[in-house]
C-alpha atoms as a PDB file:
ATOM      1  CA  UNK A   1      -0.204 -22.695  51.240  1.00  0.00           C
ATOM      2  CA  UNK A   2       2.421 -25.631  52.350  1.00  0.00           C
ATOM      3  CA  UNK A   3       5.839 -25.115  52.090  1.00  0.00           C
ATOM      4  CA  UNK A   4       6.644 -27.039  49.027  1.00  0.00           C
ATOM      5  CA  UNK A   5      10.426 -26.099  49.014  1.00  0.00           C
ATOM      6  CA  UNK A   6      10.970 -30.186  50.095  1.00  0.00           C
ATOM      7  CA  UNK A   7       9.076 -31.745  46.996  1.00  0.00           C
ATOM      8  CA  UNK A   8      11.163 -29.022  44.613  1.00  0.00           C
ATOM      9  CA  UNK A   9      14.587 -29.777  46.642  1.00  0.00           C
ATOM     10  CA  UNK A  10      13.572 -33.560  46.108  1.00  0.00           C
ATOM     11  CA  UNK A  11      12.900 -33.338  42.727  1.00  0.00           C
ATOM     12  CA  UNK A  12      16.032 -31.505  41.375  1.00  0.00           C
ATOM     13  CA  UNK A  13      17.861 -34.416  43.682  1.00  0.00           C
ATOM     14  CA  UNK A  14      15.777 -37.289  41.653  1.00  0.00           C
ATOM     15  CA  UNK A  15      16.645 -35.309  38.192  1.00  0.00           C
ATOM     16  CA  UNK A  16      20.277 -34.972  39.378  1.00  0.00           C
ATOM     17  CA  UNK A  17      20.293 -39.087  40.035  1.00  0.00           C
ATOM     18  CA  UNK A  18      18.980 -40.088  36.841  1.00  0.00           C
ATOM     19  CA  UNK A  19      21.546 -37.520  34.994  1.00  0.00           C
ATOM     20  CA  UNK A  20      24.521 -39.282  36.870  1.00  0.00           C
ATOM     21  CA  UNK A  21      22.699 -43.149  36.024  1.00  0.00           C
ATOM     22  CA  UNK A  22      22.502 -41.811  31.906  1.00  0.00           C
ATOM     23  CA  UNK A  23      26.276 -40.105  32.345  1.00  0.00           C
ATOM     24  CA  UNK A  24      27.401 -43.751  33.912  1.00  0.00           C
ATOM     25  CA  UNK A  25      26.103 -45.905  31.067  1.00  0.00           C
ATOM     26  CA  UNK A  26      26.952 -43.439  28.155  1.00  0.00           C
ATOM     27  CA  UNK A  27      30.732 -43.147  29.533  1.00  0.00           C
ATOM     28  CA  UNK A  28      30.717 -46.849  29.770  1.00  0.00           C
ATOM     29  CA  UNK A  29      29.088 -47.403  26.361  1.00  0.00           C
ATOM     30  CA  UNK A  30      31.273 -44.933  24.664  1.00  0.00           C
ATOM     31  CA  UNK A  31      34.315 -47.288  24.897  1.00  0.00           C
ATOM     32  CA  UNK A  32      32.448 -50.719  24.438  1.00  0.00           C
ATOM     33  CA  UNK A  33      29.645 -49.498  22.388  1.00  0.00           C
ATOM     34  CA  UNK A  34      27.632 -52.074  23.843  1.00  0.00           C
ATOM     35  CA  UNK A  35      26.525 -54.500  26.888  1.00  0.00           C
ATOM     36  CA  UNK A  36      23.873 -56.012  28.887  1.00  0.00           C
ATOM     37  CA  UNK A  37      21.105 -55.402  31.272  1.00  0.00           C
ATOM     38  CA  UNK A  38      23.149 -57.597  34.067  1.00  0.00           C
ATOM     39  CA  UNK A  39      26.429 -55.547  33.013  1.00  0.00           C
ATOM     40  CA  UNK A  40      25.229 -52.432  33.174  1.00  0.00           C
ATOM     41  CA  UNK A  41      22.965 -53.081  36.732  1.00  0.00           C
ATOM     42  CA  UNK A  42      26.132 -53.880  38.053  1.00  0.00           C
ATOM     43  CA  UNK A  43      27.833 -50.956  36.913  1.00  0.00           C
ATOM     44  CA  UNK A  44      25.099 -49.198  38.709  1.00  0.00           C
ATOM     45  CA  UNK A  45      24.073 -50.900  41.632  1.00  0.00           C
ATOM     46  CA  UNK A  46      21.020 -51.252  40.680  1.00  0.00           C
ATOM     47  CA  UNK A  47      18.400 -54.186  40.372  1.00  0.00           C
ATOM     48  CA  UNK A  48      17.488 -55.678  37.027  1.00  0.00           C
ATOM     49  CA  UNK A  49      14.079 -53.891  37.279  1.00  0.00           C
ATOM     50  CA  UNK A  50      15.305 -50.235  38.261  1.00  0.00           C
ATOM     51  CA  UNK A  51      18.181 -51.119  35.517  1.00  0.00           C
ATOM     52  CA  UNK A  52      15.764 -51.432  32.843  1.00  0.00           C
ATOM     53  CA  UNK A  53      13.537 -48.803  33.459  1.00  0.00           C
ATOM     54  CA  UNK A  54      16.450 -46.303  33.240  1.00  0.00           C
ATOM     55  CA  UNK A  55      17.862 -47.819  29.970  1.00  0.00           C
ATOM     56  CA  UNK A  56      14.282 -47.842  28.391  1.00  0.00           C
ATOM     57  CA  UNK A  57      14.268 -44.404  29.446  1.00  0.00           C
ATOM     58  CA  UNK A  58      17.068 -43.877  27.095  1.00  0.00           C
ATOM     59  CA  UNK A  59      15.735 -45.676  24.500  1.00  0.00           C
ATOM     60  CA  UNK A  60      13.188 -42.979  24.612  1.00  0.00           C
ATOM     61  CA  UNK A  61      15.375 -40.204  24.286  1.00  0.00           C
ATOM     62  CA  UNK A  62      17.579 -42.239  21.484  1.00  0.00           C
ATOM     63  CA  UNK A  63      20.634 -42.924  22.898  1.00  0.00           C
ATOM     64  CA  UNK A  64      20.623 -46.899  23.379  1.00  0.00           C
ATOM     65  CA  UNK A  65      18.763 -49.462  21.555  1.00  0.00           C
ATOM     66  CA  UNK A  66      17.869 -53.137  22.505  1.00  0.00           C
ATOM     67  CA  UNK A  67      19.044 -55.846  19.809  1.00  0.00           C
ATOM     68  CA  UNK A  68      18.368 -59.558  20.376  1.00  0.00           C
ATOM     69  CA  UNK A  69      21.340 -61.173  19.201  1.00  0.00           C
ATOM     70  CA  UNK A  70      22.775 -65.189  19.495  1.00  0.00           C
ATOM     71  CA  UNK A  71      25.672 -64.306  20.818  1.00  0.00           C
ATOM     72  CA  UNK A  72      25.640 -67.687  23.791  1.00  0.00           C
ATOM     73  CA  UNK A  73      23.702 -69.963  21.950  1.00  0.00           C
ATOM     74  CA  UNK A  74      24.837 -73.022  23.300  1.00  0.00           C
ATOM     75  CA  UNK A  75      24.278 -71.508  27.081  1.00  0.00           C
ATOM     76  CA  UNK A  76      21.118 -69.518  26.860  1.00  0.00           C
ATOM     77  CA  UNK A  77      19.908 -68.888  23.737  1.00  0.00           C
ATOM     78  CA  UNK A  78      19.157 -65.366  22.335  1.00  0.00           C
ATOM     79  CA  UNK A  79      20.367 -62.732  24.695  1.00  0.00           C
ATOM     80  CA  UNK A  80      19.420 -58.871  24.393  1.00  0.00           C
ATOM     81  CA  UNK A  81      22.228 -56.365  24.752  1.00  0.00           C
ATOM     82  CA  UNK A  82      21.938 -52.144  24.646  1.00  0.00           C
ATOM     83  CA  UNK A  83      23.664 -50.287  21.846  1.00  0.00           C
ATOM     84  CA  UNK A  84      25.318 -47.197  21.251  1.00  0.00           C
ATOM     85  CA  UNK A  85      22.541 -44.990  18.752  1.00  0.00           C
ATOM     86  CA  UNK A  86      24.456 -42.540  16.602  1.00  0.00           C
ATOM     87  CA  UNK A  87      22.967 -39.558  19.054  1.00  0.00           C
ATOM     88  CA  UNK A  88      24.166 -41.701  21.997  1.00  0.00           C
ATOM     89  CA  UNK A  89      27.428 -42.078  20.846  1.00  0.00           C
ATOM     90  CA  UNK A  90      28.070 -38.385  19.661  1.00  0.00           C
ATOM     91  CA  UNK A  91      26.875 -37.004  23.151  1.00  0.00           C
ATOM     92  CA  UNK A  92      29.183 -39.586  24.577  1.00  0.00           C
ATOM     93  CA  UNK A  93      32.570 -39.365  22.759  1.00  0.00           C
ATOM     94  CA  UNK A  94      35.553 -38.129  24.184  1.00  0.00           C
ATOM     95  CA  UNK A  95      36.431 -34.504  23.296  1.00  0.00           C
ATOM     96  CA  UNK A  96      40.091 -34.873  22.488  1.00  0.00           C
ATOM     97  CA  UNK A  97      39.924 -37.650  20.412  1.00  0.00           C
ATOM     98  CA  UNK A  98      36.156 -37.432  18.854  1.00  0.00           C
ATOM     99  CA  UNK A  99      35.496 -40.713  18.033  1.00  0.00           C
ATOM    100  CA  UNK A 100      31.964 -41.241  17.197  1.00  0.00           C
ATOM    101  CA  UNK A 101      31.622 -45.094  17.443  1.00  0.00           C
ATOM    102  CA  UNK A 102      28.163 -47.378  17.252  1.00  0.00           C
ATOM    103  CA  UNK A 103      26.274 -50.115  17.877  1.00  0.00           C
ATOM    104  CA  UNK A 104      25.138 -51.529  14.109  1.00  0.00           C
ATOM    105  CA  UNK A 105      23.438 -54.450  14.385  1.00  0.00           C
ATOM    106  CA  UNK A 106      25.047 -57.256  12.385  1.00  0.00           C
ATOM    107  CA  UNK A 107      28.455 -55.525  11.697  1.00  0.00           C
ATOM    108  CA  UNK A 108      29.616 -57.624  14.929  1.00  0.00           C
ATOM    109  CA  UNK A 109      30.681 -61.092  14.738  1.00  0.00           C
ATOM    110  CA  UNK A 110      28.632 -63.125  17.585  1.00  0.00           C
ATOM    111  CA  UNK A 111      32.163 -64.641  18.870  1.00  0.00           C
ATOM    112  CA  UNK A 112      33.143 -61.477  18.856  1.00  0.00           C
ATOM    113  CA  UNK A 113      29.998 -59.925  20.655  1.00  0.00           C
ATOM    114  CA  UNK A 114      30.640 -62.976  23.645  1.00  0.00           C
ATOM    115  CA  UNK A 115      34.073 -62.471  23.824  1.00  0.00           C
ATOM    116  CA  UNK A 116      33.371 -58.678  24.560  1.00  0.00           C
ATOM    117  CA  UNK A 117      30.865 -59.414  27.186  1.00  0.00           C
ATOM    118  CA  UNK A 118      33.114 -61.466  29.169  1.00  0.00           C
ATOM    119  CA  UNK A 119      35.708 -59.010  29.266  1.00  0.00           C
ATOM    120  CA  UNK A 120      33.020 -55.970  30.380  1.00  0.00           C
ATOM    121  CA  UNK A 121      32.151 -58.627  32.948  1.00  0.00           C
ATOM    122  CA  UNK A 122      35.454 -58.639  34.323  1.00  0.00           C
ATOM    123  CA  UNK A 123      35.741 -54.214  33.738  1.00  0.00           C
ATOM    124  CA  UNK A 124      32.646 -54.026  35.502  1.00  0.00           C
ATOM    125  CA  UNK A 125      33.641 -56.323  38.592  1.00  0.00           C
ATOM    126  CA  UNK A 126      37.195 -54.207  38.789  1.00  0.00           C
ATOM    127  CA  UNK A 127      35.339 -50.695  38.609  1.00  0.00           C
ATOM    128  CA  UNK A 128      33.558 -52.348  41.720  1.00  0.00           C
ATOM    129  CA  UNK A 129      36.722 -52.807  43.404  1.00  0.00           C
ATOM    130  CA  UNK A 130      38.427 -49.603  42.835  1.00  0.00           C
ATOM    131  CA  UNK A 131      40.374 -50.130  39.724  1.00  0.00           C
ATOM    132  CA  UNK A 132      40.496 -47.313  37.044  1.00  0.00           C
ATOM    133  CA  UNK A 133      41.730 -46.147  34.095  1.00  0.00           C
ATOM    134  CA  UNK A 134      40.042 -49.324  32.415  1.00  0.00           C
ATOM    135  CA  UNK A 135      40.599 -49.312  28.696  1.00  0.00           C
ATOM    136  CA  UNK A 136      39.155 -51.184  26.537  1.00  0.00           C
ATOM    137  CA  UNK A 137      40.752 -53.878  23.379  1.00  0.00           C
ATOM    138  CA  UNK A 138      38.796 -51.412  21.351  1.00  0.00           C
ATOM    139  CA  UNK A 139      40.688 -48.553  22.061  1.00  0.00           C
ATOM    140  CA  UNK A 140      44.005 -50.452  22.931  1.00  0.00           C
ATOM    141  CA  UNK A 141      43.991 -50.966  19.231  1.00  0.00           C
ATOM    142  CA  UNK A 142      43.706 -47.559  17.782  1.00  0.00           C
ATOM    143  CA  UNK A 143      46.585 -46.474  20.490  1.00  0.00           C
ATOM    144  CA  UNK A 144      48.784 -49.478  19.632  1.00  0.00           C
ATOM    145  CA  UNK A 145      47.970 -48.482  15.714  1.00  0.00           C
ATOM    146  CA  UNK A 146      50.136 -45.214  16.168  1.00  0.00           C
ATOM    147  CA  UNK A 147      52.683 -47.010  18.701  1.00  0.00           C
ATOM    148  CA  UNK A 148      52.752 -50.681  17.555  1.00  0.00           C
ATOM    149  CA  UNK A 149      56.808 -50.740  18.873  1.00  0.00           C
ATOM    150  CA  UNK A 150      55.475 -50.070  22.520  1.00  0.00           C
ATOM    151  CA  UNK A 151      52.397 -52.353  22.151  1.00  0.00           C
ATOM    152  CA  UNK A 152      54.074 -55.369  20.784  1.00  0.00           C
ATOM    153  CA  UNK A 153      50.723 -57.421  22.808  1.00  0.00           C
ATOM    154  CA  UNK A 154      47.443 -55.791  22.399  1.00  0.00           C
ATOM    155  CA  UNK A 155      45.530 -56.775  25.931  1.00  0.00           C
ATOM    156  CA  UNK A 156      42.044 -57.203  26.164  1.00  0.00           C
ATOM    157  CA  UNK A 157      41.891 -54.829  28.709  1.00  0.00           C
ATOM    158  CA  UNK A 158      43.985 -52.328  30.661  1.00  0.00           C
ATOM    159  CA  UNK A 159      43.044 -50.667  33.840  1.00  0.00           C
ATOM    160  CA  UNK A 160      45.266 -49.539  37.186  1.00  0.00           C
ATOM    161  CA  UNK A 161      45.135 -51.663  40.166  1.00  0.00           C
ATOM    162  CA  UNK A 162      44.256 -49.948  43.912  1.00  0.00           C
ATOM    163  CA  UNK A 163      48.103 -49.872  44.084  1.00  0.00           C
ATOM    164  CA  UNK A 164      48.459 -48.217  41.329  1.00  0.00           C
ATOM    165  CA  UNK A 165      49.895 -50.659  39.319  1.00  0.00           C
ATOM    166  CA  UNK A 166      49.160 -50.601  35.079  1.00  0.00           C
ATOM    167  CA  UNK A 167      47.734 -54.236  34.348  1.00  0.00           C
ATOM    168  CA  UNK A 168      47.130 -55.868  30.984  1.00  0.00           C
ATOM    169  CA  UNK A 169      43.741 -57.989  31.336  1.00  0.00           C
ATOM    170  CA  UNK A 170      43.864 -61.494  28.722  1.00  0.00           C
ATOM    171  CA  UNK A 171      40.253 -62.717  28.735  1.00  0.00           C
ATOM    172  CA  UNK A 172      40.619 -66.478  27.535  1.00  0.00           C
ATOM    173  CA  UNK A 173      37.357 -68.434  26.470  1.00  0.00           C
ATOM    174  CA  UNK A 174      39.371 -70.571  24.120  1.00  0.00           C
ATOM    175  CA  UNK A 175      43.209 -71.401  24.481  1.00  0.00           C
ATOM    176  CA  UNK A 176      45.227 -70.904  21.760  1.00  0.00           C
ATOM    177  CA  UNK A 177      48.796 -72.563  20.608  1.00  0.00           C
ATOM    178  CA  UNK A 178      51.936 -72.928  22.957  1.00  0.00           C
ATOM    179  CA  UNK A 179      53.971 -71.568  20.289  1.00  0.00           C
ATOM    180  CA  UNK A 180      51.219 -68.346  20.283  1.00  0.00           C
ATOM    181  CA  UNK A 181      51.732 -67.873  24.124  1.00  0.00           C
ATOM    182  CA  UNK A 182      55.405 -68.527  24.095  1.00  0.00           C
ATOM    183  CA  UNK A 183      55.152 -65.299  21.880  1.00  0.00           C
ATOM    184  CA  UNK A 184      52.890 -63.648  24.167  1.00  0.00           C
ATOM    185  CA  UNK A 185      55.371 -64.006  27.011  1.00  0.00           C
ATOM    186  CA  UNK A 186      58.338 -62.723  25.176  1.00  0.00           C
ATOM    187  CA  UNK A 187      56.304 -59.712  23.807  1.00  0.00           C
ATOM    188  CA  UNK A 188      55.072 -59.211  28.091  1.00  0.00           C
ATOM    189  CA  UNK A 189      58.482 -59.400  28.989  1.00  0.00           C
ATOM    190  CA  UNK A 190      59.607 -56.901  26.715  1.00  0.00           C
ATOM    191  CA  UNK A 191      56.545 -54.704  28.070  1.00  0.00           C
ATOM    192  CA  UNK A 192      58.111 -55.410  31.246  1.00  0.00           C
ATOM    193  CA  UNK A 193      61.184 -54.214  30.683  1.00  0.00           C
ATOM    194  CA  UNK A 194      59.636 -50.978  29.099  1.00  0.00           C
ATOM    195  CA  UNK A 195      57.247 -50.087  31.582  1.00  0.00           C
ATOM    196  CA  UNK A 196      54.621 -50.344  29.652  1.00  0.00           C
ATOM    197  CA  UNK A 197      52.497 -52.104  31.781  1.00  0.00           C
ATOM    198  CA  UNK A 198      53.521 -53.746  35.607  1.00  0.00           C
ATOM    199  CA  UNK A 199      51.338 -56.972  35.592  1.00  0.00           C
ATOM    200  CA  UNK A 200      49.393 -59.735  33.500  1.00  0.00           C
ATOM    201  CA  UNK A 201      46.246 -60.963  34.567  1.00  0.00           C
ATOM    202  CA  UNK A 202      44.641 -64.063  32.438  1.00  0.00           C
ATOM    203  CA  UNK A 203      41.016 -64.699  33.822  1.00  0.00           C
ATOM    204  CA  UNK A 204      40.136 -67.779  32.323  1.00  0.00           C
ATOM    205  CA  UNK A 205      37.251 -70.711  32.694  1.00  0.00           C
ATOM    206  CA  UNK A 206      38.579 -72.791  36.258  1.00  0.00           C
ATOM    207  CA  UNK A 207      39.528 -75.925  34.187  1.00  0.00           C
ATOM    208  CA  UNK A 208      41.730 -73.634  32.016  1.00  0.00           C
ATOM    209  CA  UNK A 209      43.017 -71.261  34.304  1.00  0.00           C
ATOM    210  CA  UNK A 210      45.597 -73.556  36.049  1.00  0.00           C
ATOM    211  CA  UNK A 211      46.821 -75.379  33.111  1.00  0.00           C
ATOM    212  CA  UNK A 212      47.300 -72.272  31.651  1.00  0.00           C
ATOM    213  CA  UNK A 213      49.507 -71.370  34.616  1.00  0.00           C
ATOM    214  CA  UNK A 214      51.445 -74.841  34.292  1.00  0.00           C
ATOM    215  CA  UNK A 215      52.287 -74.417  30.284  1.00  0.00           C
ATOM    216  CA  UNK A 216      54.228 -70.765  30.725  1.00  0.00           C
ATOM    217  CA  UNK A 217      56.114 -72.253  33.628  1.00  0.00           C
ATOM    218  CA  UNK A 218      57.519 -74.502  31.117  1.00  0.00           C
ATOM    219  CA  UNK A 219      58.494 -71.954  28.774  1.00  0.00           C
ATOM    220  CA  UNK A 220      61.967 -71.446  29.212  1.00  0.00           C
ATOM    221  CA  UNK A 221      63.104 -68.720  26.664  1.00  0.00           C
ATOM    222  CA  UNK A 222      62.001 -66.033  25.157  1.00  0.00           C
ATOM    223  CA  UNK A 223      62.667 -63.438  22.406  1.00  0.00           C
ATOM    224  CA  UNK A 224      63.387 -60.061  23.334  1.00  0.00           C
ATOM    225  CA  UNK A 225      64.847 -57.798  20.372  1.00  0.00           C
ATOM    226  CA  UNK A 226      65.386 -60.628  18.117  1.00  0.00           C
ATOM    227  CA  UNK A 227      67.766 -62.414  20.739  1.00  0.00           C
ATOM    228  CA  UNK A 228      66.946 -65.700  23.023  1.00  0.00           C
ATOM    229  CA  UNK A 229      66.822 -65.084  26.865  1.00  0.00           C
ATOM    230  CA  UNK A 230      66.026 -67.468  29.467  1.00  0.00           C
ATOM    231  CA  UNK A 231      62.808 -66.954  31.137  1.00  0.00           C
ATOM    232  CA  UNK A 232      63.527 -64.799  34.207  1.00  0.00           C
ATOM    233  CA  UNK A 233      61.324 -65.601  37.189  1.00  0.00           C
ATOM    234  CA  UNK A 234      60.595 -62.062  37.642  1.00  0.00           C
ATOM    235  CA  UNK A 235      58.734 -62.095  34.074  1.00  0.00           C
ATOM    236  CA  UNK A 236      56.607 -65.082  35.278  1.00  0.00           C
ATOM    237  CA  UNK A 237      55.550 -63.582  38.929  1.00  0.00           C
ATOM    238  CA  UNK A 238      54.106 -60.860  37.073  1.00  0.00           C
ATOM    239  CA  UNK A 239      51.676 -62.799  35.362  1.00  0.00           C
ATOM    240  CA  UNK A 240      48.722 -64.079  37.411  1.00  0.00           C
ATOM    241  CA  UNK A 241      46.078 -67.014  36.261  1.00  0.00           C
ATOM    242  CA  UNK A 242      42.914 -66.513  37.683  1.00  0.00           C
ATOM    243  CA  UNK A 243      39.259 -68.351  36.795  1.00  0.00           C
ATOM    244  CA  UNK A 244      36.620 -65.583  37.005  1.00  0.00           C
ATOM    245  CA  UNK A 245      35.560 -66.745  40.320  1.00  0.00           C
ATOM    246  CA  UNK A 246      38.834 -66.188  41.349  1.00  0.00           C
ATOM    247  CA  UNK A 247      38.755 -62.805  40.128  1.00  0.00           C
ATOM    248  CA  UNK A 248      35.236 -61.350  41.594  1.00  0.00           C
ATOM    249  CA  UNK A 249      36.171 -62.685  45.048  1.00  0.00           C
ATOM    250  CA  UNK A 250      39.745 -61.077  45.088  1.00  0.00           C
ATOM    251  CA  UNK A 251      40.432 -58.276  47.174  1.00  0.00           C
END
């Protein structure tokens, strides 16, 4: 007989690949409790067909389900994202905290659902780059819940730069009020001043990015414990407008 010690080793190697592919996606699920093929081929490195096959292979077992939602209409029509099951998300909750969260269809606004996409689109592209920590608005929320003097501003997104610096991540699809970002920039500065996080970084559409950019330059106070400060430009070099082109070609 053949030594067959090869075909075992290479089996226990392919088991051991598809363990760390299902660990990936269930880690990343647990704290957006759902996302797309593209997303999560990324995440990967995979291509969309060896993607698919190892998310259907989870569907299997129960731990993600595909929903075709509406959630870009006017772009694509219906889209299909993967969900969180119930098993899924109870084999892939944190231990400390045990927080058994879900995908249930309909519970989700669809502006919602987009607006959460584009922000895993810009996770995903920072994992891919070396940035950690990531947190996501989901989980921002429950920690600013029990801290809501340190979290005055509730990012998007948090994650730690390759220098190690704590950023804040604003996703904008729409823009929203001067008056609304004047407040944004006093609560940052404040943040600032705290250490709660180092940096701002608003990834925006490229026809919104630099006018963005223009309007908080001509901000020129804020509010900072109830009293009126001019705006510092220390406070405004640590906030950075990029479109998401910008962003997935940066360094």
């Amino acid at each position: 007989m053949g030594d067959s010690s090869y075909f075992v080793h290479d089996k226990v190697e392919k088991a051991k690949r598809v363990e760390e592919k299902r660990s990936m996606i269930l880690d990343f699920l647990a704290n957006e409790m759902f996302s797309t093929s593209e997303i999560l081929g990324q995440l990967l490195g995979l291509s969309r067909t060896a993607t698919f096959k190892t998310l259907k292979s989870m569907e299997k077992q129960d731990l993600v389900r595909l929903h075709h939602i509406e959630y870009e209409l006017a772009q694509r029509g219906k889209q299909t994202i993967w969900g969180l099951t119930p098993k899924g998300a109870l084999l892939a909750t944190d231990l400390d905290t045990f927080q058994v969260d879900f995908y249930e269809a309909g519970r989700i606004a669809t502006s919602t659902i987009a607006h959460s996409i584009a922000i895993q689109r810009v996770k995903v592209t920072g994992l891919t780059k070396g940035w950690l920590n990531w947190v996501s608005s989901r989980k921002l929320k429950q920690i600013a819940a029990k801290d809501k003097k340190k979290w005055l501003q509730i990012p998007d997104a948090l994650g730690t730069s390759p220098d190690g610096k704590t950023v804040a991540f604003e996703v904008e699809k729409t823009i929203k009020t001067p008056k609304r970002y004047e407040s944004i920039l006093s609560n940052y500065a404040k943040m600032f001043l705290d250490k709660t996080v180092d940096e701002v970084y608003y990834i925006c559409p490229e026809n919104i990015a630099k006018r963005l950019e223009i309007l908080f330059l001509k901000f020129n106070k804020i509010i900072i414990d109830g009293r009126s400060y001019p705006v510092h430009e220390n406070v405004l070099k640590r906030i950075h407008f990029l479109s998401y082109d910008d962003w997935n070609e940066l360094k």
